[in-house]
Structure formats: C-alpha cells, structure tokens
N, C-alpha and C. Protein backbone atom coordinates (compact mmCIF):
# COMPACT_ATOMS: atom_id res chain seq x y z
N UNK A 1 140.65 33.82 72.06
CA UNK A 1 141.82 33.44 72.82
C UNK A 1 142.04 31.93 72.68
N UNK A 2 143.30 31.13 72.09
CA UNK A 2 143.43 30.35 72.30
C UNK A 2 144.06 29.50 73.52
N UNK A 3 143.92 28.48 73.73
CA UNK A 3 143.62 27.20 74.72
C UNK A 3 145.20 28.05 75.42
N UNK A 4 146.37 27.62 74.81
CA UNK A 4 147.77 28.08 74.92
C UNK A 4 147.90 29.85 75.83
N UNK A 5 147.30 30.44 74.94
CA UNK A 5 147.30 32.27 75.45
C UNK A 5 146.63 32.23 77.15
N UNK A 6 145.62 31.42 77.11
CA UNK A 6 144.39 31.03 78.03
C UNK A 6 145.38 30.77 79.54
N UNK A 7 146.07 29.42 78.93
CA UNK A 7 146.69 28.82 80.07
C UNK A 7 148.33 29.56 80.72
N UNK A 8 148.91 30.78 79.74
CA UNK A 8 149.81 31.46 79.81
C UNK A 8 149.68 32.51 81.29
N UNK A 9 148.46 32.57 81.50
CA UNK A 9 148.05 33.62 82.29
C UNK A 9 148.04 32.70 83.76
N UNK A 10 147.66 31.60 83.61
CA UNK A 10 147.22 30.85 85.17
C UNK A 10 148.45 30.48 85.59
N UNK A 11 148.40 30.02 87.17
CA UNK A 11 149.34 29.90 87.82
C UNK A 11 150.35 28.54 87.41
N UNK A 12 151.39 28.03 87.80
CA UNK A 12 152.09 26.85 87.46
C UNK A 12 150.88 25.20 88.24
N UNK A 13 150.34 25.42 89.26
CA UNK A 13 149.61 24.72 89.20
C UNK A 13 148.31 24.17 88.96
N UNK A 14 147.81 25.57 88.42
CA UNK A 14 146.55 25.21 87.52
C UNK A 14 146.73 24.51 85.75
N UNK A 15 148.34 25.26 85.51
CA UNK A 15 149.00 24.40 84.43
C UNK A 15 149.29 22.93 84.36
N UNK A 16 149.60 22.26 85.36
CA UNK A 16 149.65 20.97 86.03
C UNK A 16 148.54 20.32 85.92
N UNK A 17 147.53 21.08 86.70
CA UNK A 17 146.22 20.15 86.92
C UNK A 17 145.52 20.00 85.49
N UNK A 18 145.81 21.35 84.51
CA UNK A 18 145.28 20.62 82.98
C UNK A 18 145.88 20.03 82.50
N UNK A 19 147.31 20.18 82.80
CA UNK A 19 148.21 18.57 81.76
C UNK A 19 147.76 16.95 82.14
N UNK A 20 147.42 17.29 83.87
CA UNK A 20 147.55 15.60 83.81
C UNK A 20 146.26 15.18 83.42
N UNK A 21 144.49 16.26 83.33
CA UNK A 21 143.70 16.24 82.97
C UNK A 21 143.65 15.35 81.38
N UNK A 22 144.24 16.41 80.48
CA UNK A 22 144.79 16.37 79.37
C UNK A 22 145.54 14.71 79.29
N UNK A 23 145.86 14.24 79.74
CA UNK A 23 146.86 12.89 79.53
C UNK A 23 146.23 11.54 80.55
N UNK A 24 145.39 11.78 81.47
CA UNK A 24 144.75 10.92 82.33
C UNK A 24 143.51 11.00 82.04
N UNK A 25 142.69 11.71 81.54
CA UNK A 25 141.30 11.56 81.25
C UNK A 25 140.75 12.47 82.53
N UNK A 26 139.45 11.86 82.58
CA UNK A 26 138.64 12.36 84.16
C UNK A 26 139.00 11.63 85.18
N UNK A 27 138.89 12.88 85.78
CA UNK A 27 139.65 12.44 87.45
C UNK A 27 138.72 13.47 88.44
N UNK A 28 138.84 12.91 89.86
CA UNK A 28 138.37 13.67 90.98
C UNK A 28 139.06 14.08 91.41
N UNK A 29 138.83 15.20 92.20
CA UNK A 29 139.84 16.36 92.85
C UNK A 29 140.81 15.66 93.89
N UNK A 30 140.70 14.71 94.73
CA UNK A 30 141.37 13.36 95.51
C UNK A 30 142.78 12.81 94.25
N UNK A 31 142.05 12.35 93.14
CA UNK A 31 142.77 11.78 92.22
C UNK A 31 143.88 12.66 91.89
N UNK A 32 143.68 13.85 91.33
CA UNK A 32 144.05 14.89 90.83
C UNK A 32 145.01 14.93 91.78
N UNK A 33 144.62 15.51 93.16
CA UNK A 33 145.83 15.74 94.30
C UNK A 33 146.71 14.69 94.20
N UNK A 34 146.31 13.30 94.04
CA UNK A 34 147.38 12.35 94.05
C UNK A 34 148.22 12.04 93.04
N UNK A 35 147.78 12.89 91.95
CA UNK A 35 148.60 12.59 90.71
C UNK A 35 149.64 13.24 90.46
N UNK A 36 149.10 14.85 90.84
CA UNK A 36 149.83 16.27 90.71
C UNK A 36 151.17 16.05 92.24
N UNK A 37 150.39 15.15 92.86
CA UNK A 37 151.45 15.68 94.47
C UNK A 37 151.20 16.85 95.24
N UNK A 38 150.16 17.68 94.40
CA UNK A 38 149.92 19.20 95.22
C UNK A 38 148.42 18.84 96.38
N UNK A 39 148.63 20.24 96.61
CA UNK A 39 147.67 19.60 98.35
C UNK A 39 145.88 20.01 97.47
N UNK A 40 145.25 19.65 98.42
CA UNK A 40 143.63 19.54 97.71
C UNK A 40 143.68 21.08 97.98
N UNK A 41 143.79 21.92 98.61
CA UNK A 41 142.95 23.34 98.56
C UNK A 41 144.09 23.77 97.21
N UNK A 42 145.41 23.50 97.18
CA UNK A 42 145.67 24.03 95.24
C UNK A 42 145.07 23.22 93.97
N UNK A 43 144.79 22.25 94.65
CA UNK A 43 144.05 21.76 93.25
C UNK A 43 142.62 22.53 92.98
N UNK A 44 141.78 22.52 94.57
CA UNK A 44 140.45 22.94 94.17
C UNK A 44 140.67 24.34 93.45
N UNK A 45 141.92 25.34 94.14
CA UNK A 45 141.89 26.50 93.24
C UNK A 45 142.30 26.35 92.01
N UNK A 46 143.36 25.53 91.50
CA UNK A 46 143.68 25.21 90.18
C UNK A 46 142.16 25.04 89.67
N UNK A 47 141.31 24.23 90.21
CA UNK A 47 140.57 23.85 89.08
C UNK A 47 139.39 25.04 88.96
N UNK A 48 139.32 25.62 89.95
CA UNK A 48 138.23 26.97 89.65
C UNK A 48 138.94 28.11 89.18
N UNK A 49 140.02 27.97 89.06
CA UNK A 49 140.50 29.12 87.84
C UNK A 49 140.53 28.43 86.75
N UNK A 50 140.69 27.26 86.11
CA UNK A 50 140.56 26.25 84.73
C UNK A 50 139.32 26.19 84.38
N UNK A 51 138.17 26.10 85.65
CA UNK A 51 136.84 26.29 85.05
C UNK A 51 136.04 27.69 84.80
N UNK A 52 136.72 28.85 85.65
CA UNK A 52 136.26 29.92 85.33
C UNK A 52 136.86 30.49 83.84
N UNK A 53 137.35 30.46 83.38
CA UNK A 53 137.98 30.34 82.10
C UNK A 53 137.74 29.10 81.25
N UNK A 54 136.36 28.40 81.47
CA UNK A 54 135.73 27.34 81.13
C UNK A 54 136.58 26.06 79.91
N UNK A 55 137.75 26.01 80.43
CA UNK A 55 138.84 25.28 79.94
C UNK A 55 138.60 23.51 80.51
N UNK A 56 138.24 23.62 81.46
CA UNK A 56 138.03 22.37 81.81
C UNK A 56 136.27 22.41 81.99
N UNK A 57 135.28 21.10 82.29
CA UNK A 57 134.07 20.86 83.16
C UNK A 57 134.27 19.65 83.86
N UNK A 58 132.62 19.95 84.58
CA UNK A 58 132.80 19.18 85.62
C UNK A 58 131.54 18.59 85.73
N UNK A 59 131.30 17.09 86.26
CA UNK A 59 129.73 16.37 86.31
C UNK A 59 129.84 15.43 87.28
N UNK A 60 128.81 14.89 87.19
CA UNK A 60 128.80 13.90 88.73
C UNK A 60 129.77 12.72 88.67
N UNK A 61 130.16 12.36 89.31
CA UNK A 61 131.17 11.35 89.53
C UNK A 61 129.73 9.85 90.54
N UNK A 62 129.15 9.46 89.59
CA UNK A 62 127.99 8.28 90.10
C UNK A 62 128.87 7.37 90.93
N UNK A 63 130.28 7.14 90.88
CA UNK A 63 129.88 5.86 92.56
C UNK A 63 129.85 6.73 93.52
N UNK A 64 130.21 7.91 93.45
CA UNK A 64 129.77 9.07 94.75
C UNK A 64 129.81 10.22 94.20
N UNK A 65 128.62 10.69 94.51
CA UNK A 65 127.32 11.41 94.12
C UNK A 65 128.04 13.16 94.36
N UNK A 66 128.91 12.87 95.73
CA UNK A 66 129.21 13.94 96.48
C UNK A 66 130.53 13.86 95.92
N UNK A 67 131.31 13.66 95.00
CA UNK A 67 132.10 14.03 94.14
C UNK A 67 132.03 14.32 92.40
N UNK A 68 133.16 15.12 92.29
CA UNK A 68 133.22 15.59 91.12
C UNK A 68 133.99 15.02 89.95
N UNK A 69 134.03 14.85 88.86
CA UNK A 69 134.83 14.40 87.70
C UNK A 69 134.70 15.60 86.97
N UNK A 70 136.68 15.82 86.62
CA UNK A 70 136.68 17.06 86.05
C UNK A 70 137.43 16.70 84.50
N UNK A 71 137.22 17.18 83.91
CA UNK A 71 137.82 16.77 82.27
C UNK A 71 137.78 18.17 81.77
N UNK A 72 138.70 18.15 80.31
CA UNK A 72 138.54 18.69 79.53
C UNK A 72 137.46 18.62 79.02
N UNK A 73 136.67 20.01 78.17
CA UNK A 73 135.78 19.48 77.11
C UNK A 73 135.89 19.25 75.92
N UNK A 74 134.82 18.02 75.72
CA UNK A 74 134.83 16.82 74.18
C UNK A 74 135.82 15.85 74.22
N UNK A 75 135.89 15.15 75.88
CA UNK A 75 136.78 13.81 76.04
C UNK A 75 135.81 13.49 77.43
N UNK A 76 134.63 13.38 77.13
CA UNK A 76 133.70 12.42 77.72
C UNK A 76 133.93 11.01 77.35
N UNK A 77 134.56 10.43 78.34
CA UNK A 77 134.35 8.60 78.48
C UNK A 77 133.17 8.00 78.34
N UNK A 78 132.26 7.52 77.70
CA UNK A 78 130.70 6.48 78.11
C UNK A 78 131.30 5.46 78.76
C-alpha cells in the first residue's frame, strides 16, 4: 500500500496533521494543535490513527521528557 492509498482512508484531520508533519518537521502534539488550529483530543486521534498505520513515529521530546515528537519516518533532525 502506498503512502497516498494509506492516507485516502483516514479522516480529513489525520490528513492535516501529516501535511504539516510533512512540511514542519517534528513537532509535539501542543505544536501540532497550534499549527493545525484543531483541538488536542483530534490531534491525539489524528496521530494514533497515522501511527497505527505506522506512517508517522514518535520519540522523546528531551527538554520534556513527558512529551512527544512526532515525525515522519527517515526525517530525523540531529
């Protein structure tokens, strides 16, 4: 299944949350809400339907520990 067929199926705002992914780099779910304009419980579902369909990941966000940084994969920042 490609990336396109993948994202045909998810809702309009899980489509959102991978474009601005896709064009902003990594972001936290805070960020994300502020980018998209949508509220945090559609982003968190946007992004667990993007990751259950392992389209996007997710790793620690180090200045706080208790957040997430979500990206596409193979556009890791060092």
């Amino acid at each position: 299944m490609t990336e396109n067929e993948a994202l045909a199926d998810l809702p309009p705002s899980a489509k959102l949350v991978y474009k601005v992914l896709e064009y902003e780099g990594e972001l936290t779910q805070q960020r994300l809400a502020e980018e998209t304009r949508l509220s945090t419980r559609t982003v968190r579902y946007a992004l667990n339907s993007l990751e259950s369909i392992e389209l996007i990941e997710q790793k620690v966000y180090f200045a706080d520990a208790r957040k997430r940084l979500y990206s596409l994969p193979g556009t890791d920042v060092e």
